[in-house]
N, C-alpha and C. Protein backbone atom coordinates (compact mmCIF):
# COMPACT_ATOMS: atom_id res chain seq x y z
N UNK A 1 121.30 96.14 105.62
CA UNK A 1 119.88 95.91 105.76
C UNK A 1 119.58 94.46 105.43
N UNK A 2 118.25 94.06 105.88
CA UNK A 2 117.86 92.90 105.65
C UNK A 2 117.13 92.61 104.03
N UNK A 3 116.25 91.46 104.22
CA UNK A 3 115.37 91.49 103.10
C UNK A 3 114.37 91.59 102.68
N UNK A 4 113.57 93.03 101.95
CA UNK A 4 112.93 93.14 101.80
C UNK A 4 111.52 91.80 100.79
N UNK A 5 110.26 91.61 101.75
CA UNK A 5 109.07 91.11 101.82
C UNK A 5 107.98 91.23 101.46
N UNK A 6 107.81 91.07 100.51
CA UNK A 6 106.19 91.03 100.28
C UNK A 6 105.21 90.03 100.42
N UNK A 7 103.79 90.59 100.45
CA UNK A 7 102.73 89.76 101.21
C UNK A 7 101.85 90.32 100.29
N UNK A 8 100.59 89.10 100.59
CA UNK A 8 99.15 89.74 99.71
C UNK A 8 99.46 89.51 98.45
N UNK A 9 98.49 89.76 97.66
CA UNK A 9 97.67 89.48 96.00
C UNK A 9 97.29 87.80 96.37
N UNK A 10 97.35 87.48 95.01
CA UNK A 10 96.40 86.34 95.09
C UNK A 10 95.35 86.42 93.50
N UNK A 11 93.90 86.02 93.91
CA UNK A 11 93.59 85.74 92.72
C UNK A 11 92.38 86.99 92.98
N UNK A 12 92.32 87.73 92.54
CA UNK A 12 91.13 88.52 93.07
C UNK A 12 89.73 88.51 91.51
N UNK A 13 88.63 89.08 91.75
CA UNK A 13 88.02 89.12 90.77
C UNK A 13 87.87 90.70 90.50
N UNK A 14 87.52 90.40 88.88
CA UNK A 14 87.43 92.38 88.52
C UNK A 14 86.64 93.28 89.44
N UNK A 15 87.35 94.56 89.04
CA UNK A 15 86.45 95.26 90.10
C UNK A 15 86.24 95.11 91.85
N UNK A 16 87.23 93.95 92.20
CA UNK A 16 87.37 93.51 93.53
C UNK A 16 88.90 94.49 93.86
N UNK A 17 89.16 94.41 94.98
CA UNK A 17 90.32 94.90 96.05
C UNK A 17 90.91 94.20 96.60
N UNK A 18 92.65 94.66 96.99
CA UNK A 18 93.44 93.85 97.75
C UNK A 18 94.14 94.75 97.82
N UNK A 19 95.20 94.42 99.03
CA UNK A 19 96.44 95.26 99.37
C UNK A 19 97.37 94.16 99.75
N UNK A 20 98.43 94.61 99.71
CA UNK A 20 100.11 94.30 99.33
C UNK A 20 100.42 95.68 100.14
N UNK A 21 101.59 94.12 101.05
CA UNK A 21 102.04 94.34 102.35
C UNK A 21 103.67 94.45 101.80
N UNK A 22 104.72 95.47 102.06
CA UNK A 22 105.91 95.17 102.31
C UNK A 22 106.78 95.37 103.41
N UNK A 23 107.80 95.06 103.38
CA UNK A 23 108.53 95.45 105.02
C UNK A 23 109.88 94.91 104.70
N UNK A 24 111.09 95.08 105.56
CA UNK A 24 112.47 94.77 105.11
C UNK A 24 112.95 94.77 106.53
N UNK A 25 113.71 93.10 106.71
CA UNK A 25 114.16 92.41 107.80
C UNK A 25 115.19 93.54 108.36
N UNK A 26 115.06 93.42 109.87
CA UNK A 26 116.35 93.72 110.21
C UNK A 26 116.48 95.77 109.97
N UNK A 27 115.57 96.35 110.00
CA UNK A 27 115.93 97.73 109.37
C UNK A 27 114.98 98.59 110.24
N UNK A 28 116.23 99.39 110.86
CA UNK A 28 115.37 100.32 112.26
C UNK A 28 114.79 101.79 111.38
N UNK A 29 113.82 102.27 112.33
CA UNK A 29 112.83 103.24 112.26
C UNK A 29 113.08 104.21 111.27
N UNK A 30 114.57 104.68 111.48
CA UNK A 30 114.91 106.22 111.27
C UNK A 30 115.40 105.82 109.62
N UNK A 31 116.22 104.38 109.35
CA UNK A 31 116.69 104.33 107.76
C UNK A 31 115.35 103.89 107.32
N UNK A 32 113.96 103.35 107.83
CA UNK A 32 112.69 103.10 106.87
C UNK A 32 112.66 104.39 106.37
N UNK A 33 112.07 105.55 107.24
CA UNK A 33 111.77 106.89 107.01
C UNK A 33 112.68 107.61 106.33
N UNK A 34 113.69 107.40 105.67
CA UNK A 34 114.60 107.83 105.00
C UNK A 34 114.61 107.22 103.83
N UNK A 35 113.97 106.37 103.43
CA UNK A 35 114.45 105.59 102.02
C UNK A 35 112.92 106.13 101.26
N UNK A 36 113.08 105.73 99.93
CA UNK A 36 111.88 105.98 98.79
C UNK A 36 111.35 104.35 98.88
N UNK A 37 110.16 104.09 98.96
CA UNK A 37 109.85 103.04 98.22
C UNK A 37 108.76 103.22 97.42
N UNK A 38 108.57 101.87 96.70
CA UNK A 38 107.80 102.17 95.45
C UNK A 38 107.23 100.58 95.26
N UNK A 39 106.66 100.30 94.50
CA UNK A 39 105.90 99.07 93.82
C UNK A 39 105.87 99.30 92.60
N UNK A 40 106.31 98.02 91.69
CA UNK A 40 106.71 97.48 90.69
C UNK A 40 105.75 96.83 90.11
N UNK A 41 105.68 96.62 88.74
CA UNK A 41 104.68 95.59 88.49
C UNK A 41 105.35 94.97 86.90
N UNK A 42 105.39 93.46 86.83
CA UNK A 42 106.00 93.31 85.95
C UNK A 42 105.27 91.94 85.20
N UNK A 43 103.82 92.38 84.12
CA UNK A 43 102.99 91.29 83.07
C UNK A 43 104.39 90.23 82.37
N UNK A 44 103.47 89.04 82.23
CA UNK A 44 103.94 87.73 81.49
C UNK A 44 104.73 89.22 79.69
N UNK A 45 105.74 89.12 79.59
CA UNK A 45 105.96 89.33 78.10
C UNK A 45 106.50 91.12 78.09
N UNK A 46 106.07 91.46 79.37
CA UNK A 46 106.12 93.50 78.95
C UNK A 46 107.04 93.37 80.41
N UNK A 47 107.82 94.78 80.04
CA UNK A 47 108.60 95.20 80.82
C UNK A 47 108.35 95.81 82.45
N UNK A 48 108.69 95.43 83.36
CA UNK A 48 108.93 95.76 84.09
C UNK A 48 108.42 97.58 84.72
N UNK A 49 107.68 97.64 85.11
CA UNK A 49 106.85 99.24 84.97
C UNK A 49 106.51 99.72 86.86
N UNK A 50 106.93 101.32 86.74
CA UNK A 50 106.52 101.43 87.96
C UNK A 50 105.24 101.96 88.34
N UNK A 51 104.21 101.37 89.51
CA UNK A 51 103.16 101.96 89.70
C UNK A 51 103.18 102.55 90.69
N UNK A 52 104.10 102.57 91.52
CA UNK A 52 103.60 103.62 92.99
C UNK A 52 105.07 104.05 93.29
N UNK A 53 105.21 105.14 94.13
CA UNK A 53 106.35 105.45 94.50
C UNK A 53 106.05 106.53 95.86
N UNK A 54 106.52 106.39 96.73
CA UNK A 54 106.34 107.52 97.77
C UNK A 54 107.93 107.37 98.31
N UNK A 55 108.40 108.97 98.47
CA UNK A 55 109.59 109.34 99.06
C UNK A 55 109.48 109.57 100.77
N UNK A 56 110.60 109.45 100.66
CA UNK A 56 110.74 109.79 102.53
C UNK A 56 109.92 110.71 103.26
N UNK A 57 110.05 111.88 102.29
CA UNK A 57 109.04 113.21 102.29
C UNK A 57 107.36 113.38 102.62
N UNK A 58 107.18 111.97 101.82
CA UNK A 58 105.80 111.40 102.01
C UNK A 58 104.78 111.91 100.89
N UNK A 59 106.06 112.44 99.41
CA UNK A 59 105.63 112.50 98.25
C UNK A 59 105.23 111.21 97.59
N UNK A 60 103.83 111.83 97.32
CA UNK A 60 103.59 109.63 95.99
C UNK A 60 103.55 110.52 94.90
N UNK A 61 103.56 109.78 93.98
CA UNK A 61 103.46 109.40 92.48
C UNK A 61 103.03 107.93 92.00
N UNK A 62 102.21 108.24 90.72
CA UNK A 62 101.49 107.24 90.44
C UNK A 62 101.68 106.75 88.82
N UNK A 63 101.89 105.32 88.41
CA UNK A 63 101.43 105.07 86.76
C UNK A 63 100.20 106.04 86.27
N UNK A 64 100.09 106.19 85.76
CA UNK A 64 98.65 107.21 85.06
C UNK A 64 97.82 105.85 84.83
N UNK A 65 98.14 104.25 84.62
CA UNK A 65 96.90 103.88 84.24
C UNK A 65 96.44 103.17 85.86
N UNK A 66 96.67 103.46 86.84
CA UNK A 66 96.51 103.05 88.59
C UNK A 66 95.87 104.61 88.97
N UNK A 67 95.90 105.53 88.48
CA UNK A 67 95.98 106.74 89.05
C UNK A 67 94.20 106.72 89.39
N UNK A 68 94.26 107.12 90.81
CA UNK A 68 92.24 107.38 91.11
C UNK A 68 92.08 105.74 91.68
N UNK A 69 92.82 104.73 91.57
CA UNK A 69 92.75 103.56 92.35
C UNK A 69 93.71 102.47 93.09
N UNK A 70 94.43 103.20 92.40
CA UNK A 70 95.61 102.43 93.75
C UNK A 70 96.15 103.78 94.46
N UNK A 71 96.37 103.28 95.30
CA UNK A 71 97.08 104.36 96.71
C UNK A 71 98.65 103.06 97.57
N UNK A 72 99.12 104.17 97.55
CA UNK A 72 100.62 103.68 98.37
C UNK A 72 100.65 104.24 99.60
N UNK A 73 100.82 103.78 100.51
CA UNK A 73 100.97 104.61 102.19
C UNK A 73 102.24 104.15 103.08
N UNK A 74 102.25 104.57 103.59
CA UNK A 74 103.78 103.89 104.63
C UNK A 74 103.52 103.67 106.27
N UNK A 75 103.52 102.96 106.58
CA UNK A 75 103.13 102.93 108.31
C UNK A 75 104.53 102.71 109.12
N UNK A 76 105.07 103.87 109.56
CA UNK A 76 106.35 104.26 109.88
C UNK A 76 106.55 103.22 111.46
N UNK A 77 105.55 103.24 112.13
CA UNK A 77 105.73 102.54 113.32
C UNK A 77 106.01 101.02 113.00
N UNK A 78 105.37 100.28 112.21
CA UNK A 78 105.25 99.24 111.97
C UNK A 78 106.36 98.80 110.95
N UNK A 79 106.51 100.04 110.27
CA UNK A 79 107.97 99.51 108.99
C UNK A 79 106.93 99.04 108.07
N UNK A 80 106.19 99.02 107.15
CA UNK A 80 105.71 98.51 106.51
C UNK A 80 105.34 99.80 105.76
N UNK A 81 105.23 98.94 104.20
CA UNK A 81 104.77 99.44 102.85
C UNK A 81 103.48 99.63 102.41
N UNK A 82 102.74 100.18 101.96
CA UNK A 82 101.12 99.12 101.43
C UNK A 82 101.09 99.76 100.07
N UNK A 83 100.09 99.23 99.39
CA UNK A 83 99.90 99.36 98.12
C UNK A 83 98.16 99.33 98.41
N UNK A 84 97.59 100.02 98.44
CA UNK A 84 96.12 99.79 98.13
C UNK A 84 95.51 99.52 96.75
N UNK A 85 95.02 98.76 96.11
CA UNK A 85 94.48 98.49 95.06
C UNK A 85 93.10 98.13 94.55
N UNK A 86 92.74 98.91 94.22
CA UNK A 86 90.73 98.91 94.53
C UNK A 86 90.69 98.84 92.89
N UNK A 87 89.19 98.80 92.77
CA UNK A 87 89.03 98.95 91.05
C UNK A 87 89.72 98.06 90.17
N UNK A 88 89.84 97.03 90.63
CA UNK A 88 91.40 96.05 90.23
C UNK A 88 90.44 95.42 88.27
N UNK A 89 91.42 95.50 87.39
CA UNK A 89 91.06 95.57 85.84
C UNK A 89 91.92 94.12 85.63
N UNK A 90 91.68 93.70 84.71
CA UNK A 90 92.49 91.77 83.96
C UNK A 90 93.61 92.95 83.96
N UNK A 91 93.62 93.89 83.66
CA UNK A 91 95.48 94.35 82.72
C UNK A 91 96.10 94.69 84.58
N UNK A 92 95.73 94.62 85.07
CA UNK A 92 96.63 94.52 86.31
C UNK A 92 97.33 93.64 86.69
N UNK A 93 96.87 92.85 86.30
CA UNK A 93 97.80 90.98 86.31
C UNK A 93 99.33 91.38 86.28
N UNK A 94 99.68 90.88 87.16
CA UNK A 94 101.26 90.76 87.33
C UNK A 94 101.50 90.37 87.95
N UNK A 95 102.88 90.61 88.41
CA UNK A 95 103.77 90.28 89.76
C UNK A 95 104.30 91.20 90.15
N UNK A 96 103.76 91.53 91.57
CA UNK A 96 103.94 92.92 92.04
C UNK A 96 105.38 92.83 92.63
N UNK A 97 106.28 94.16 92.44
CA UNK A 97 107.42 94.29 93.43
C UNK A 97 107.76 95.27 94.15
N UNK A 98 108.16 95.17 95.87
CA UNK A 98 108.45 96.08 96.16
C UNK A 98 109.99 96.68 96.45
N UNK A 99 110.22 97.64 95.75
CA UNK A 99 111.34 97.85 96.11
C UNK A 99 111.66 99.62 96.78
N UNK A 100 112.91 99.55 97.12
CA UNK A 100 113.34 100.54 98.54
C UNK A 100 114.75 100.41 97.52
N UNK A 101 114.85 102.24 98.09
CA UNK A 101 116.39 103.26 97.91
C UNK A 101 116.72 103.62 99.51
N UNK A 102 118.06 103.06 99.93
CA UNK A 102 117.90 103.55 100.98
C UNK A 102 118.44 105.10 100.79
N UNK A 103 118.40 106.04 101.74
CA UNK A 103 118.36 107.41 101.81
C UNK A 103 119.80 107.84 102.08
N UNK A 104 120.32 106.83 103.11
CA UNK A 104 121.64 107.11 103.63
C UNK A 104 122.81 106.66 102.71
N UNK A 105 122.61 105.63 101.53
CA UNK A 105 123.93 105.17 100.51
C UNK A 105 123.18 104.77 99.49
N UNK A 106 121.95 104.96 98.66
CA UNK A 106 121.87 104.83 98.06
C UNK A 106 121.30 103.52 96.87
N UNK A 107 121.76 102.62 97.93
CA UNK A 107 121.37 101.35 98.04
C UNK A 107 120.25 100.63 97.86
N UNK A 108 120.04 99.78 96.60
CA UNK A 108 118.53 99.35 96.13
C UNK A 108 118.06 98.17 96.86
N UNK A 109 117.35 97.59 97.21
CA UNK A 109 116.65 96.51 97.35
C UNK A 109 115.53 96.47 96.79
N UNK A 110 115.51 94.75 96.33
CA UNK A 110 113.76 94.56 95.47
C UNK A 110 113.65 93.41 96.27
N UNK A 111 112.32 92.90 96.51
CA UNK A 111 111.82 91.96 96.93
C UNK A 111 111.84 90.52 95.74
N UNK A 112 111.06 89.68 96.69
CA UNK A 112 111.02 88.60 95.30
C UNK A 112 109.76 88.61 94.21
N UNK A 113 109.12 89.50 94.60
CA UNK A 113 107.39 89.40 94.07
C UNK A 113 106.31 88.75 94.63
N UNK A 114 104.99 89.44 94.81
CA UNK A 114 103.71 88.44 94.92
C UNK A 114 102.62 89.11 93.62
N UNK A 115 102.55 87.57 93.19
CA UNK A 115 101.65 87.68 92.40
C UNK A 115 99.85 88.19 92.23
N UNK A 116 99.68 88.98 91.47
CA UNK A 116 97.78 89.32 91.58
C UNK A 116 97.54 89.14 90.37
N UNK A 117 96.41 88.23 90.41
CA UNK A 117 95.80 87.87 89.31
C UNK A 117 93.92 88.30 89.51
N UNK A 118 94.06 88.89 88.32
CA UNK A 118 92.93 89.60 88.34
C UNK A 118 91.84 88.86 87.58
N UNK A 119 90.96 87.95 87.38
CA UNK A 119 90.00 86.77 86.59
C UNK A 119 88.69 86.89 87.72
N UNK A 120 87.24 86.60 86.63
CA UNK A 120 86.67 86.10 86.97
C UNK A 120 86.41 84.53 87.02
């Protein structure tokens, strides 16, 4: 597989919205729809934490403190990831990551991060 991409965040203000785009070079239809991906989020000083996750299945799961405002979706035609993020709080600040299991070996990929900064 290729390398997985992320797009979007930026500087948003509280209570404002954005979405975060991912996608992974080079990787046909049938291994997207087969892998888990998920979004990462990792603050200046704290560990590394997961906020979204949807399986091949088209099961999500959520952090409990995102839960009721972020949403994860998958757009299978396009190969792409999203992260919806509404209701956006200062403790959201991070650097978002997306990363993918592929289905067929197991195989991780993480992206490099895009940053959201949440300030008025």
């Amino acid at each position: 597989q290729g390398q997985v991409v992320e797009s979007g965040g930026g500087l948003v203000q509280p209570g404002g919205s954005t979405r975060l785009s991912c996608t992974m070079s080079r990787i046909i239809t049938s291994v997207f729809n087969g892998a888990t991906w998920a979004w990462y989020r990792q603050a200046p000083g704290k560990q590394r934490e997961l906020v979204a996750s949807i399986t091949s299945g088209g099961n999500t799961n959520y952090a409990d403190s995102v839960k009721g405002r972020f949403t994860i979706s998958r757009d299978s035609p396009r190969k792409k990831v999203y992260l919806q993020m509404n209701s956006l709080i200062p403790e959201d600040t991070a650097a978002y990551y997306c990363y993918s299991r592929m289905g067929y070996n197991n195989a991780d990929y993480w992206g490099q991060g895009t940053q959201v900064t949440v300030s008025s």
